[in-house]
C-alpha atoms as a PDB file:
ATOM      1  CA  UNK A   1      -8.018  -8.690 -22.073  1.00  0.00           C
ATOM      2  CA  UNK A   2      -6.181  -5.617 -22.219  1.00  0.00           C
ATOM      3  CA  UNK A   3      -6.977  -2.589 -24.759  1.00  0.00           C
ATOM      4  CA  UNK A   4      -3.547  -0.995 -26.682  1.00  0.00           C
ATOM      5  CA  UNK A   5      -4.346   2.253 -25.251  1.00  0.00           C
ATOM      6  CA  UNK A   6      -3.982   0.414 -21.251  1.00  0.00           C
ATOM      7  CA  UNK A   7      -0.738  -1.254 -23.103  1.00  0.00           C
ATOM      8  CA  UNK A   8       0.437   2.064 -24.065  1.00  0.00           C
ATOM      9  CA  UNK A   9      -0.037   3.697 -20.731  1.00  0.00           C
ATOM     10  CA  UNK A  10       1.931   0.694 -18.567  1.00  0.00           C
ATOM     11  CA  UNK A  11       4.507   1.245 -21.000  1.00  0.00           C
ATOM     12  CA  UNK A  12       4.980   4.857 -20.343  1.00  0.00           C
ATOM     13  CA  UNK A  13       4.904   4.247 -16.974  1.00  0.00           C
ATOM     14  CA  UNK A  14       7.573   2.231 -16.882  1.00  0.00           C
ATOM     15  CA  UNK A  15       9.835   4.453 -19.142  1.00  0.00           C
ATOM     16  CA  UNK A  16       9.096   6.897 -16.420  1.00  0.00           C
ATOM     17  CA  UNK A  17       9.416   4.977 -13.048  1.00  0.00           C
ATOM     18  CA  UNK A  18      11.805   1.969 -14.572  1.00  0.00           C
ATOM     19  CA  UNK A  19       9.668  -0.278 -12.095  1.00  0.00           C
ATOM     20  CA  UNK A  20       7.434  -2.648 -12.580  1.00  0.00           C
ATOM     21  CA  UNK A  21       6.316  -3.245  -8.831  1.00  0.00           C
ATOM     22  CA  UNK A  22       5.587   0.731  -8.959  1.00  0.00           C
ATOM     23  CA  UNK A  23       3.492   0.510 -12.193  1.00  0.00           C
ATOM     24  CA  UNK A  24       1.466  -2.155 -10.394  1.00  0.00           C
ATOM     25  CA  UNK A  25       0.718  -0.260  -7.492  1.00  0.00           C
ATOM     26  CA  UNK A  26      -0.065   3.099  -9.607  1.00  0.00           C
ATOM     27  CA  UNK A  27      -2.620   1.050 -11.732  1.00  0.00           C
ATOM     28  CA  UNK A  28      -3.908  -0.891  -8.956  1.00  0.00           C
ATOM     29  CA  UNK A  29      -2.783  -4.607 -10.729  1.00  0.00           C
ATOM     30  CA  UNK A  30      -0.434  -7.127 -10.509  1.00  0.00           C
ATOM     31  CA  UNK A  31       2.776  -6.991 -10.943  1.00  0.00           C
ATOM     32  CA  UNK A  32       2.498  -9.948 -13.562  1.00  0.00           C
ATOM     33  CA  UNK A  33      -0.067  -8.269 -15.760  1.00  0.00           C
ATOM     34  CA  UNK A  34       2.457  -5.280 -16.357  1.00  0.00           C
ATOM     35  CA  UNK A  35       4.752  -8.030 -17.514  1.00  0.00           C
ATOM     36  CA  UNK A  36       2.342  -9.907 -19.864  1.00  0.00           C
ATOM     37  CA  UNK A  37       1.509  -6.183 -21.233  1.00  0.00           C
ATOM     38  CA  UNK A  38       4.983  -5.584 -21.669  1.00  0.00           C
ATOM     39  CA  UNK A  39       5.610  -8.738 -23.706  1.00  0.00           C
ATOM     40  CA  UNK A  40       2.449  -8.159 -25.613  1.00  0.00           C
ATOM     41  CA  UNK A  41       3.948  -4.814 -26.848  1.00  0.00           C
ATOM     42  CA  UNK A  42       7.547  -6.546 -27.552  1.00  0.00           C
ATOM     43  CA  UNK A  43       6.442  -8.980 -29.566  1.00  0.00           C
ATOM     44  CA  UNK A  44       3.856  -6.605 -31.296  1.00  0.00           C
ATOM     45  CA  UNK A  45       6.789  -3.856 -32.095  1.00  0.00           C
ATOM     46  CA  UNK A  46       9.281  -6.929 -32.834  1.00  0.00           C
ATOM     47  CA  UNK A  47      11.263  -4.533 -30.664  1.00  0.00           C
ATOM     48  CA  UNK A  48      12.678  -5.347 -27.342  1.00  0.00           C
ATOM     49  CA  UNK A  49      11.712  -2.159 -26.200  1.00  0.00           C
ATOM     50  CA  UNK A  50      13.141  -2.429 -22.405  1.00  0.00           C
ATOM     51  CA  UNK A  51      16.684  -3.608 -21.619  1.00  0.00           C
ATOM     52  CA  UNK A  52      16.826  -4.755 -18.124  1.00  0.00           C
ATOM     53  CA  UNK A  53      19.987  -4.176 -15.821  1.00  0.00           C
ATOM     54  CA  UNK A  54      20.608  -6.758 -13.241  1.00  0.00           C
ATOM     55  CA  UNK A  55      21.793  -5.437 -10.405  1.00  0.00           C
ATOM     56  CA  UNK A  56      24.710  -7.340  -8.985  1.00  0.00           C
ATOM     57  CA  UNK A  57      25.592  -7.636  -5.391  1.00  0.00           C
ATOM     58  CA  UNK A  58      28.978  -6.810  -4.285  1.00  0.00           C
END
């Protein structure tokens, strides 16, 4: 299970690299566990916290 404080960290992480495959690598886990973590602090804020871009081929 994963503590807040591991939460928190991920999240800051992202803020500062705006990737999810790099937060995985930093932390040594998968990419999907920085998404569940992610979602876990969404829903616990009731905040969407990240907006995603989608980058569009041209």
């Amino acid at each position: 299970m994963l503590s807040h404080i591991n939460l928190l960290f991920y999240f800051g992480k992202l803020v500062e690299t705006g990737s999810y495959t790099l937060i995985a690598a930093y932390f040594e886990i998968t990419q999907p566990t920085i998404t569940v973590a992610i979602k876990r602090l969404t829903k616990n804020f009731n905040d969407p916290l990240i907006i995603k871009k989608i980058a569009r081929a041209s």
